[in-house]
N, C-alpha and C. Protein backbone atom coordinates (compact mmCIF):
# COMPACT_ATOMS: atom_id res chain seq x y z
N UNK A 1 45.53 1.24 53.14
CA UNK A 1 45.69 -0.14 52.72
C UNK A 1 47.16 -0.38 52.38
N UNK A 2 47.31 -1.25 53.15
CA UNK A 2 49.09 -1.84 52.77
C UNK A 2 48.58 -2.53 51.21
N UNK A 3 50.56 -2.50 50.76
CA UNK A 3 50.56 -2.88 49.23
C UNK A 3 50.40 -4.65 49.97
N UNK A 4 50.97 -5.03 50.45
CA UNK A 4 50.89 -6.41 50.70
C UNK A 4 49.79 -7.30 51.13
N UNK A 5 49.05 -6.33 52.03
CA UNK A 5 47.20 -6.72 51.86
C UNK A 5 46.60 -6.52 50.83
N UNK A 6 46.70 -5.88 50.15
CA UNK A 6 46.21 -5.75 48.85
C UNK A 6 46.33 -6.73 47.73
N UNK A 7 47.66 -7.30 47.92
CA UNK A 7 47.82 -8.02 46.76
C UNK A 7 48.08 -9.66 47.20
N UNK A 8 47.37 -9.30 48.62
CA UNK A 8 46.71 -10.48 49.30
C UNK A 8 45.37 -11.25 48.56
N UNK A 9 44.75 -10.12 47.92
CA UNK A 9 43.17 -9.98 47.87
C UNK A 9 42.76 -11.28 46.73
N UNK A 10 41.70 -11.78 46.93
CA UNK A 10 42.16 -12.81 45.60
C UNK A 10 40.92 -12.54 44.73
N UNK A 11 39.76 -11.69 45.95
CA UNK A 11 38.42 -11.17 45.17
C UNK A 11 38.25 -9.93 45.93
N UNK A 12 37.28 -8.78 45.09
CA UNK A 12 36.84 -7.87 45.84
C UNK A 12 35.88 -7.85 44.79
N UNK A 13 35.29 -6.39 45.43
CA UNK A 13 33.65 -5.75 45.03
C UNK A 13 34.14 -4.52 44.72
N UNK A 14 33.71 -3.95 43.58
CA UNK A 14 34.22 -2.96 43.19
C UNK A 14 32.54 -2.20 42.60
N UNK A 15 32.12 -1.12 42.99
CA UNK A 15 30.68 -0.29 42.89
C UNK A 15 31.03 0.82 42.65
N UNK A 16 30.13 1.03 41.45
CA UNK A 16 30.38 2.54 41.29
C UNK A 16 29.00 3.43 42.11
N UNK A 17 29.69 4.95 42.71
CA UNK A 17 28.77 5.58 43.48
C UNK A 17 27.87 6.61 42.66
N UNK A 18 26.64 6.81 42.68
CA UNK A 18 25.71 7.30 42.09
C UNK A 18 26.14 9.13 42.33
N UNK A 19 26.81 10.12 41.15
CA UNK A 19 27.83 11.27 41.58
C UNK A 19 27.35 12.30 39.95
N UNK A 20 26.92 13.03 40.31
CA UNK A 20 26.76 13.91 38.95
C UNK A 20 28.00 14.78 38.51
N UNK A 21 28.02 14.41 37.17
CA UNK A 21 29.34 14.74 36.30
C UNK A 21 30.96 14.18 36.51
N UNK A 22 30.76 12.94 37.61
CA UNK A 22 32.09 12.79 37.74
C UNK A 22 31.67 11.19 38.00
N UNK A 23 32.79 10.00 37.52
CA UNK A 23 32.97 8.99 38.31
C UNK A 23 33.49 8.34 39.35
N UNK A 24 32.76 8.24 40.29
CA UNK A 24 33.60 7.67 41.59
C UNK A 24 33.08 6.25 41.37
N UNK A 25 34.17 5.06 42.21
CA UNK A 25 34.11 3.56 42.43
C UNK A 25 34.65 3.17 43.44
N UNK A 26 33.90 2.94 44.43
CA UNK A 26 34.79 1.79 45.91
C UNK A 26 34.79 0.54 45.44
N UNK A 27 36.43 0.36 45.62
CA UNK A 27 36.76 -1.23 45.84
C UNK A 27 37.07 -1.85 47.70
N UNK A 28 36.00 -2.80 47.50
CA UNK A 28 36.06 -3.28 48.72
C UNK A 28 36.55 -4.88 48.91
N UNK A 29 37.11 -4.85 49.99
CA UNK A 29 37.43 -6.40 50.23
C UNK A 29 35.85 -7.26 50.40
N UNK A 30 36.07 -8.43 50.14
CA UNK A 30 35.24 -9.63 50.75
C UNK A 30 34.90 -10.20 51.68
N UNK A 31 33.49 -9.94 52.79
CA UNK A 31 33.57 -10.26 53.44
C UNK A 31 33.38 -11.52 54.26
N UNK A 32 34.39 -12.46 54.78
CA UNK A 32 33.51 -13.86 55.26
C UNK A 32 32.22 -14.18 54.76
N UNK A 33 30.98 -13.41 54.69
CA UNK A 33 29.84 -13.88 54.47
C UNK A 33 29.77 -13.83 53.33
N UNK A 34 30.42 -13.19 52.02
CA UNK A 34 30.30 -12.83 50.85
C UNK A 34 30.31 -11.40 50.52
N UNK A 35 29.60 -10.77 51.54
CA UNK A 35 29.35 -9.24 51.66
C UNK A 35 30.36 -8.41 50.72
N UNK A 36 30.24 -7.47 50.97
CA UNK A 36 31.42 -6.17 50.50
C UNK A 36 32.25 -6.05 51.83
N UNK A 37 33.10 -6.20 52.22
CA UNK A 37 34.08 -6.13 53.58
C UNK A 37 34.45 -4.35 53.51
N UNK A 38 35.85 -4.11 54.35
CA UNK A 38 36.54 -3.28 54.05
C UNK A 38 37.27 -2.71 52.41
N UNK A 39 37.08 -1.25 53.01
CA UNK A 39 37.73 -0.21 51.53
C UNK A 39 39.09 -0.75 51.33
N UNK A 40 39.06 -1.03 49.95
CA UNK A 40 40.41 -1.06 49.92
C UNK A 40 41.32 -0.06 48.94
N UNK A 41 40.24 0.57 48.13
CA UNK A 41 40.69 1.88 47.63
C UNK A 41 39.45 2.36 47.38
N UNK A 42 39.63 3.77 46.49
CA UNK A 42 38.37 4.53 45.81
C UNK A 42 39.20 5.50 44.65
N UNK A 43 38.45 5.21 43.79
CA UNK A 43 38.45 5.94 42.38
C UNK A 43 37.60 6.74 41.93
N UNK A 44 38.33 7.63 41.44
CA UNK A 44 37.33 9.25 40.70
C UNK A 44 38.27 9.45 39.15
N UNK A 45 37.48 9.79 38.10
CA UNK A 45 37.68 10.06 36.91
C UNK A 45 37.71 11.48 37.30
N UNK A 46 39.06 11.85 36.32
CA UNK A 46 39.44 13.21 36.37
C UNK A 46 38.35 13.85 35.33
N UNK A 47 37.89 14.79 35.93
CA UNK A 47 37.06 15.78 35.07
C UNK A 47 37.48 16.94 34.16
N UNK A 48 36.91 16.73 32.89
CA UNK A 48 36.95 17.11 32.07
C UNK A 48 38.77 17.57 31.49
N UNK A 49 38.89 16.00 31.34
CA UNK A 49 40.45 16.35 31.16
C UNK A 49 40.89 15.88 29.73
N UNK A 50 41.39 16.71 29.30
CA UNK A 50 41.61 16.74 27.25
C UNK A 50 41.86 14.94 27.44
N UNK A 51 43.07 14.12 28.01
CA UNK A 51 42.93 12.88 28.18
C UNK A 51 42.19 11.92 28.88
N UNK A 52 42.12 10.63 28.79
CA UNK A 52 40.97 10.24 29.92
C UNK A 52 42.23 9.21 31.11
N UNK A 53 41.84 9.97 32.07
CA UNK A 53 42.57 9.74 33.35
C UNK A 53 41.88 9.51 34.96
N UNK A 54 42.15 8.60 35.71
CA UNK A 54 41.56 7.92 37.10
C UNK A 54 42.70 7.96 37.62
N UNK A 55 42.45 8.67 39.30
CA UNK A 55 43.19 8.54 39.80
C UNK A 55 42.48 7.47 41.58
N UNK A 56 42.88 6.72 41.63
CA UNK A 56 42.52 5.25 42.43
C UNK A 56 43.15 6.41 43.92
N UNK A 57 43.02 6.30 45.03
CA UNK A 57 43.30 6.91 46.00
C UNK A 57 43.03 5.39 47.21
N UNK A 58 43.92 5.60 48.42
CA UNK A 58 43.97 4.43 49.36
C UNK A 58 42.37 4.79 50.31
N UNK A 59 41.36 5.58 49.96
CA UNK A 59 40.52 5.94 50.89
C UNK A 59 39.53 7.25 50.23
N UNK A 60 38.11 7.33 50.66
CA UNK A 60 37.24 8.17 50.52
C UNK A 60 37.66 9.81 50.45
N UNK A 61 38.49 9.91 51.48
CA UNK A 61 39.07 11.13 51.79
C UNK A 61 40.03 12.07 50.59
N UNK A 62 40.57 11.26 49.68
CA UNK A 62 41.53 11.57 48.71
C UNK A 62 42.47 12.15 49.02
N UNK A 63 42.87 11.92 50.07
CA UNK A 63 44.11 12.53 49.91
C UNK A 63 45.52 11.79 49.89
N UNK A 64 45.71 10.63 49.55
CA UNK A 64 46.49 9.81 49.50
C UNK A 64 46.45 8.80 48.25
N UNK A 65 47.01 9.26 46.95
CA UNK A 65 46.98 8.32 45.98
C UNK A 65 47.95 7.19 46.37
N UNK A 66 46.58 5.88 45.69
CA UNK A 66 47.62 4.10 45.38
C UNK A 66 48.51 4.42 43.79
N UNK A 67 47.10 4.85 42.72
CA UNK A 67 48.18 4.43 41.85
C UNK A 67 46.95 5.00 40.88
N UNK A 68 47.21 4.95 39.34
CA UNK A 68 46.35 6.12 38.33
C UNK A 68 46.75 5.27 37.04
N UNK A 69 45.82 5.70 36.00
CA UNK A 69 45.65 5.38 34.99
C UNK A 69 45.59 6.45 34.19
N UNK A 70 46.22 6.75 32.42
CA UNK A 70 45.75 7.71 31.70
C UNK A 70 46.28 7.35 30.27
N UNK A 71 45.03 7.92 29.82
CA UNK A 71 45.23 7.46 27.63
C UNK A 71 46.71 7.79 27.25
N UNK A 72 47.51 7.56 26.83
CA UNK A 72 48.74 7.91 26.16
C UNK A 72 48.24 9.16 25.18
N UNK A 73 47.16 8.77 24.52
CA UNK A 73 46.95 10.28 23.32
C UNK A 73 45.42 10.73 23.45
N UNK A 74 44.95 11.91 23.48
CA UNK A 74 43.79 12.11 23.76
C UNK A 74 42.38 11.46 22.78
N UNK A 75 42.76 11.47 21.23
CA UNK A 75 41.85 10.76 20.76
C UNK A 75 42.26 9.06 20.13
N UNK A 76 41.97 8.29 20.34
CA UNK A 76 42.39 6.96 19.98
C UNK A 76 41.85 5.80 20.24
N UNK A 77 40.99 4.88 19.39
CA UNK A 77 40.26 4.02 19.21
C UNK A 77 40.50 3.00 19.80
N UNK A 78 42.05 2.89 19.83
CA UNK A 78 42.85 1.59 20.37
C UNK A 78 43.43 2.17 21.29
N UNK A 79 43.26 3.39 22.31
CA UNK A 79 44.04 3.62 23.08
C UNK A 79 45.11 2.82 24.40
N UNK A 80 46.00 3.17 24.52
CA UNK A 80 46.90 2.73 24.97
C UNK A 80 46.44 3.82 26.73
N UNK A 81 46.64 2.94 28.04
CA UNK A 81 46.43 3.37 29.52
C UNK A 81 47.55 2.81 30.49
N UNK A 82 48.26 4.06 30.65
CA UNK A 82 49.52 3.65 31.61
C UNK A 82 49.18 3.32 32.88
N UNK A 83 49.38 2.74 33.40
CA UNK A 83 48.94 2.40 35.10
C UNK A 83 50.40 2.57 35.81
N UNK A 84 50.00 3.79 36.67
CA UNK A 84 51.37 3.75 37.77
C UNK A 84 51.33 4.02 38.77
N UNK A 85 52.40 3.91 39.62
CA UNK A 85 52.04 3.65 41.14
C UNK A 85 52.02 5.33 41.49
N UNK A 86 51.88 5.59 42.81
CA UNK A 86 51.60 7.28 43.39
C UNK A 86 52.76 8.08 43.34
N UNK A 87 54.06 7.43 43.24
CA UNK A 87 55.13 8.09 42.85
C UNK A 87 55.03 8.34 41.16
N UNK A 88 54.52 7.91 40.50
CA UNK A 88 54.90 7.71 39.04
C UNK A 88 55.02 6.78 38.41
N UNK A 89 55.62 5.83 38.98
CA UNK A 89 56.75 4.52 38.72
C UNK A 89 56.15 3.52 37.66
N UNK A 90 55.80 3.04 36.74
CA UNK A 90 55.02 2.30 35.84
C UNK A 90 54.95 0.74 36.86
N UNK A 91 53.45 0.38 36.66
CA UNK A 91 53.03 -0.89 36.70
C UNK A 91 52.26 -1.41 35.82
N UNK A 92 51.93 -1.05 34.81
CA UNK A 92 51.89 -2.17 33.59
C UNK A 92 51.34 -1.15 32.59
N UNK A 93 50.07 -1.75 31.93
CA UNK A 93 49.56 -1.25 31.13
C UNK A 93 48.39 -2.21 30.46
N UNK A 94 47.16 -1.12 29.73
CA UNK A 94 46.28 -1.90 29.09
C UNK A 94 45.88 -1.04 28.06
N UNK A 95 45.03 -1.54 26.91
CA UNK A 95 44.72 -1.27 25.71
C UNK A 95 43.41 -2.35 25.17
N UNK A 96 42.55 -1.35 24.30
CA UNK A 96 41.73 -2.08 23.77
C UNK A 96 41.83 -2.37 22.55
N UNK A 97 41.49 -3.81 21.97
CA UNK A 97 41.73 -4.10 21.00
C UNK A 97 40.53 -3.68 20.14
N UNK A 98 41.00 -2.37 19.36
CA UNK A 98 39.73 -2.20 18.25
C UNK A 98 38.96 -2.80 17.69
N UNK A 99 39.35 -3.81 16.95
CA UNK A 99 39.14 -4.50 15.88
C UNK A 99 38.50 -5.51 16.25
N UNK A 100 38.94 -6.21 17.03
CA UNK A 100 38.12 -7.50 17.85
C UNK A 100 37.23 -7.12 18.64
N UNK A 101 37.11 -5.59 19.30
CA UNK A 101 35.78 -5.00 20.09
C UNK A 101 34.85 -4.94 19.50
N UNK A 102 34.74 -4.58 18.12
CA UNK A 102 33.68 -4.27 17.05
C UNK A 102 32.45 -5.64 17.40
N UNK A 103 33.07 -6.55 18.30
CA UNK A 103 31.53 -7.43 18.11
C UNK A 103 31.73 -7.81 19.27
N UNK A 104 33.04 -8.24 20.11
CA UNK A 104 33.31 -8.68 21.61
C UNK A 104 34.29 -7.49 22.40
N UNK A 105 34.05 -6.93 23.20
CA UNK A 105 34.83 -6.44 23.81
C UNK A 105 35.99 -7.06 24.37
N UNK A 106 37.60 -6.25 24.04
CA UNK A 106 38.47 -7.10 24.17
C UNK A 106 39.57 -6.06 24.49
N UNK A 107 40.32 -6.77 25.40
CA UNK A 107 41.52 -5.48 26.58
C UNK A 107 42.35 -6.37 26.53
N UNK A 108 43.74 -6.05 26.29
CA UNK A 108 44.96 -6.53 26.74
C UNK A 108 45.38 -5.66 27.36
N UNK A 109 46.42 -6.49 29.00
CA UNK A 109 46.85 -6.40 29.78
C UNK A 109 48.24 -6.54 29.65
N UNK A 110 49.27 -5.76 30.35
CA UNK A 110 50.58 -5.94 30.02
C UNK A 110 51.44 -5.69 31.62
N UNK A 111 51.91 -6.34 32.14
CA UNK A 111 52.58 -6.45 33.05
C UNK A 111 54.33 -7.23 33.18
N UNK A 112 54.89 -6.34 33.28
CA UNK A 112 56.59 -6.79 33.25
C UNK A 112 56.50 -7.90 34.09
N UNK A 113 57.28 -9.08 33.13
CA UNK A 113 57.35 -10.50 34.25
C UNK A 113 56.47 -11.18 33.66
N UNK A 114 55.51 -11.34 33.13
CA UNK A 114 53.91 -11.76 32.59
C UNK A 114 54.32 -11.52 31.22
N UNK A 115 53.13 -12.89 30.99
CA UNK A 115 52.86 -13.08 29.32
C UNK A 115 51.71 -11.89 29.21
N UNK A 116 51.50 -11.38 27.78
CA UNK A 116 50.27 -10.47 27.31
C UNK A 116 49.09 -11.50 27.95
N UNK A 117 48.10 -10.57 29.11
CA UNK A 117 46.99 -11.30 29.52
C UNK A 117 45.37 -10.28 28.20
N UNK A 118 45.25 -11.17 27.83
CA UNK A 118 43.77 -10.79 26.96
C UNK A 118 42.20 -11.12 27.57
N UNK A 119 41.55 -9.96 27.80
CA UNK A 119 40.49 -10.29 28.22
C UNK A 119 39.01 -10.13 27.18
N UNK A 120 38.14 -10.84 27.22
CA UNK A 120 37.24 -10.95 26.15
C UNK A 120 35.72 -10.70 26.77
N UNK A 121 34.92 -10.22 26.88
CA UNK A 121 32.86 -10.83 27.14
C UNK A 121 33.02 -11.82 26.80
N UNK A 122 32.88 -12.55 27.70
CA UNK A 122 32.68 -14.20 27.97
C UNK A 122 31.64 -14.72 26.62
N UNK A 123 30.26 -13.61 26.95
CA UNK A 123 29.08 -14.01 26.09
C UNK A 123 28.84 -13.13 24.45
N UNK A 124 29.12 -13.80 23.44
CA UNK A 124 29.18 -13.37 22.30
C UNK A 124 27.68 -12.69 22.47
N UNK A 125 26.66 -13.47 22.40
CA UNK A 125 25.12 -12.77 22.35
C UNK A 125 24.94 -11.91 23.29
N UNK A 126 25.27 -11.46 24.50
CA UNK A 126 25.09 -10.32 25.26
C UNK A 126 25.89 -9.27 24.78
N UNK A 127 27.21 -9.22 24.40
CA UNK A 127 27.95 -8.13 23.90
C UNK A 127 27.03 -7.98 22.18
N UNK A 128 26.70 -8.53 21.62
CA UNK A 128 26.08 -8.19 20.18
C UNK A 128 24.55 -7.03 20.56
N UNK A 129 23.69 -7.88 21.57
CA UNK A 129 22.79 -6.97 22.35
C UNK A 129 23.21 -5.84 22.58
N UNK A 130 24.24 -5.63 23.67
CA UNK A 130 24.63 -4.55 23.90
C UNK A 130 24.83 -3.36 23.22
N UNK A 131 25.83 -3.76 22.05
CA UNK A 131 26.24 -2.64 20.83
C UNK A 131 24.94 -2.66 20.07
N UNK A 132 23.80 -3.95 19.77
CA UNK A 132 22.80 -3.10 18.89
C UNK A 132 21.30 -2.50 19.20
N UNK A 133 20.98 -2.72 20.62
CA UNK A 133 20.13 -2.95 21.32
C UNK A 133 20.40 -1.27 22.59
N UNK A 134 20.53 -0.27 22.04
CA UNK A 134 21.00 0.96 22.98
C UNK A 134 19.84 0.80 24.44
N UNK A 135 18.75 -0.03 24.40
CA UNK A 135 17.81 -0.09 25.77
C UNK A 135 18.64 -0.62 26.59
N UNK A 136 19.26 -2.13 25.88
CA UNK A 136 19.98 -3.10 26.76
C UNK A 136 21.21 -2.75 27.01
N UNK A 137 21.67 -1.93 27.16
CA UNK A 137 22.85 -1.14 27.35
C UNK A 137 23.80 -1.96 28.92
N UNK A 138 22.31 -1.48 29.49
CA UNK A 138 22.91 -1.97 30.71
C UNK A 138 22.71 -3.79 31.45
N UNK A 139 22.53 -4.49 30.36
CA UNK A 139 22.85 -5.69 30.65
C UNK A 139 23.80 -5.92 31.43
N UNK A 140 24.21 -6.96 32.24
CA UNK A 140 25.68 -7.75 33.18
C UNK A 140 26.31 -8.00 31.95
N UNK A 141 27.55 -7.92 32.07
CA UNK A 141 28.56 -8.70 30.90
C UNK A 141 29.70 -9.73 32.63
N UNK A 142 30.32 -9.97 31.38
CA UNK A 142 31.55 -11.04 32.04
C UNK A 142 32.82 -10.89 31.19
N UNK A 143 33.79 -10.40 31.73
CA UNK A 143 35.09 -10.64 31.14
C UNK A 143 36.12 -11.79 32.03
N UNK A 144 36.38 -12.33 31.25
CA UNK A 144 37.70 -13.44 31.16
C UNK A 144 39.03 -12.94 30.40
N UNK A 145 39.98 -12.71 31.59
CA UNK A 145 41.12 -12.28 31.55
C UNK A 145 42.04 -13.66 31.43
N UNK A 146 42.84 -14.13 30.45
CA UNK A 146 43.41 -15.12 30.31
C UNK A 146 44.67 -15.11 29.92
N UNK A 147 45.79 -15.49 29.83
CA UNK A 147 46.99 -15.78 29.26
C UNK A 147 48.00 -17.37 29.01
N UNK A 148 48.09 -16.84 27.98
CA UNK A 148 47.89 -18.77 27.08
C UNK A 148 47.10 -20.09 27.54
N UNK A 149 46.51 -19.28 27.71
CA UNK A 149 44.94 -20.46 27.90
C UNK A 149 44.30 -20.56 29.81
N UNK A 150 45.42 -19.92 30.15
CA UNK A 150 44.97 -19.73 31.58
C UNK A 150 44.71 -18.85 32.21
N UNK A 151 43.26 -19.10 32.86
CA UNK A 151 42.91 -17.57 34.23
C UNK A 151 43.72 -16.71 34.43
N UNK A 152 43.80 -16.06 34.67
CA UNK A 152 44.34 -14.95 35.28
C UNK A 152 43.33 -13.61 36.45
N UNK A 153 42.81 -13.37 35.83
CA UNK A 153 41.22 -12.65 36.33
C UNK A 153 39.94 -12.68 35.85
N UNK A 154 38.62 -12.61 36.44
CA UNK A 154 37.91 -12.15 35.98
C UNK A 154 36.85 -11.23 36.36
N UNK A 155 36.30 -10.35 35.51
CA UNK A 155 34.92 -9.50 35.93
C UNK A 155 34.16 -9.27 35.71
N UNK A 156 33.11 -9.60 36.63
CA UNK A 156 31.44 -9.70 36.42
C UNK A 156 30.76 -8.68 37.10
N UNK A 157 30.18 -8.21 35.97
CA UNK A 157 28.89 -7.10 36.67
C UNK A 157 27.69 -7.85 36.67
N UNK A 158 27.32 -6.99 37.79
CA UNK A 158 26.01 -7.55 38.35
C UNK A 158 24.97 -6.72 38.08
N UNK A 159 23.41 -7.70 37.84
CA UNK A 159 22.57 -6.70 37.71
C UNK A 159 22.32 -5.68 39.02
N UNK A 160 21.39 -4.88 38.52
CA UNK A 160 21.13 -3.53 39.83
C UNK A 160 21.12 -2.12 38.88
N UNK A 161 20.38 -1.17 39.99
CA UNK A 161 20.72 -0.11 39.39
C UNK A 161 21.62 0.81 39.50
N UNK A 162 22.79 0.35 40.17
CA UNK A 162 24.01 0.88 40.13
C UNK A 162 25.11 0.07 39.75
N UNK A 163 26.05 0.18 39.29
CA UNK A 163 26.92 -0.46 38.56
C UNK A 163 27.49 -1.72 39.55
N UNK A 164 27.82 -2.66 39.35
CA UNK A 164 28.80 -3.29 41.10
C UNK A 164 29.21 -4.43 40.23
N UNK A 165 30.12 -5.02 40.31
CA UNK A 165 31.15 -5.58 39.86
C UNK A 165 32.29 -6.60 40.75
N UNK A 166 32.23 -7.95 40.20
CA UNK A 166 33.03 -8.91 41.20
C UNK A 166 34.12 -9.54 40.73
N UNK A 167 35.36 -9.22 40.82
CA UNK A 167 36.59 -9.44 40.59
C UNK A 167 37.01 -10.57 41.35
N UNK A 168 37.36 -11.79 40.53
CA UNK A 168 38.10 -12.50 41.14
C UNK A 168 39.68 -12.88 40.44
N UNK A 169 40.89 -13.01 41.64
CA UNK A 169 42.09 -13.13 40.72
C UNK A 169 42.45 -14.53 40.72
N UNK A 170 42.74 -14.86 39.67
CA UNK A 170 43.59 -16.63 39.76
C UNK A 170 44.65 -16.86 39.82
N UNK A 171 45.18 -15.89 39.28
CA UNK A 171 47.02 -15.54 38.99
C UNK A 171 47.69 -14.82 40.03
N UNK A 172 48.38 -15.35 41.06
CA UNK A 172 48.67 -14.39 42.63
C UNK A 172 49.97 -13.71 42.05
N UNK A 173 50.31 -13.73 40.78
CA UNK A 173 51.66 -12.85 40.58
C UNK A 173 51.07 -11.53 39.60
N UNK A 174 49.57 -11.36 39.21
CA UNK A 174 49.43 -10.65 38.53
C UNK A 174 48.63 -9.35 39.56
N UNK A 175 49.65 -7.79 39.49
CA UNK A 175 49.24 -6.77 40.49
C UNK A 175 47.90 -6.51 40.33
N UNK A 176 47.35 -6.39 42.08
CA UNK A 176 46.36 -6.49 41.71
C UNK A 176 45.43 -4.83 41.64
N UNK A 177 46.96 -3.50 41.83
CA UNK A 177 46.59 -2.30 41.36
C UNK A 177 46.33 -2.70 39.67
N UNK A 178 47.12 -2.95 38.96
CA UNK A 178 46.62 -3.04 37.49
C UNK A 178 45.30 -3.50 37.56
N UNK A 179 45.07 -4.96 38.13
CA UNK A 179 43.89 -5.53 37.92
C UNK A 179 42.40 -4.65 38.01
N UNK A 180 42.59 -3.86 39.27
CA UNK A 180 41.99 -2.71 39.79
C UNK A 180 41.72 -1.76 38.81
N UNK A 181 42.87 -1.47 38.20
CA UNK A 181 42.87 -0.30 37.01
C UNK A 181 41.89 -0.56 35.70
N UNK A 182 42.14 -1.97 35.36
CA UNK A 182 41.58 -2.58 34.53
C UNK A 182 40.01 -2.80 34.60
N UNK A 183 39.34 -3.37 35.95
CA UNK A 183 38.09 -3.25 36.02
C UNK A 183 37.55 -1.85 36.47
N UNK A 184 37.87 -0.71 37.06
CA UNK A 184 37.50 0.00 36.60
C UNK A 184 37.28 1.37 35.20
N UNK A 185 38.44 0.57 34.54
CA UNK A 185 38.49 1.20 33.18
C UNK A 185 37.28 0.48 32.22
N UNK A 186 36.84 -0.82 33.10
CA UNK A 186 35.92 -1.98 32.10
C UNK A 186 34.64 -0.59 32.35
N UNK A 187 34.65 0.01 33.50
CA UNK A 187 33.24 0.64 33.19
C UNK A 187 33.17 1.85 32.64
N UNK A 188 34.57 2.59 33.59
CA UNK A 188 34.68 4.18 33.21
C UNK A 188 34.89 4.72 31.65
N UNK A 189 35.31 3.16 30.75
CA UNK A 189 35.93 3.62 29.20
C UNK A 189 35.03 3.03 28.29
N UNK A 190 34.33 1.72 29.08
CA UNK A 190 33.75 0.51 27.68
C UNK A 190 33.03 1.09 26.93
N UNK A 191 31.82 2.32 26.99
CA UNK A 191 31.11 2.57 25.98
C UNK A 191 31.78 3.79 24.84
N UNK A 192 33.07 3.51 25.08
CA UNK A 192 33.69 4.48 24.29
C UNK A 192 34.46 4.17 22.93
């Protein structure tokens, strides 16, 4: 996947694959009909690693990293997740806001060039379910990614019994490897 098709994309489908002891997630383009189109990356959670770290790869095969994510400190409530490209090179960053998660789940986004984008669960009563209700665990949520009052992204899981998830971007200057990084950190980190 070229960087410039990519950050063409304005929605994709992002599914996580059913994998014992490890997380994998294809992000796929959109297809004309709505469908899931073409791969446009795939992600695996590094196993059993003192920090929590994803490395996003351009394809199934792995052997070609896009770009990775990892905690700044191994234990931390509010942890801080560097996102950088396959050389190293920093492209932004995200963090959860402790304090405001305690009843809504809530991520800020940080990208050079860009205002702080904050994303929230759309639905106060589904996130309250969620944290007190351990059956309903796996309810759909919705996050709204916003910055000073405007779109930027958002992501919706869908019901099913595998995870699948629909990203759409509003903001064509915001990368859409971070964005990437970000919804799959919404699944690989949220119950943490």
């Amino acid at each position: 996947m070229q960087l410039d098709n990519l950050q063409g994309q304005h929605q994709f489908h992002i599914r996580q694959r059913l994998r014992m002891m490890v997380n994998q997630y294809e992000v796929r383009a959109v297809a004309p009909d709505g469908t899931e189109g073409e791969l446009l990356a795939f992600a695996q959670q590094k196993r059993l690693a003192f920090k929590e770290q994803v490395t996003i790869y351009t394809d199934d095969s792995k052997q070609q990293p896009l770009l990775g994510f990892k905690a700044r400190q191994r234990i931390d409530l509010g942890a801080t997740y560097d996102v950088t490209d396959a050389a190293g090179n920093p492209i932004g960053l995200f963090r959860k806001d402790f304090a405001q998660s305690l009843l809504r789940s809530t991520w800020h986004v940080e990208q050079a060039g860009l205002p702080q984008v904050t994303g929230q669960e759309r639905s106060l009563p589904v996130a309250l379910l969620r944290r007190f209700v351990d059956s309903l665990s796996w309810l759909p949520y919705h996050f709204d990614f916003t910055a000073g009052g405007q779109p930027v992204f958002s992501v919706v899981k869908k019901w099913g019994l595998r995870d699948k998830y629909i990203v759409e971007v509003q903001n064509p200057q915001i990368d859409r490897r971070l964005v990437i990084a970000m919804a799959v950190a919404l699944d690989a980190l949220q119950s943490r």
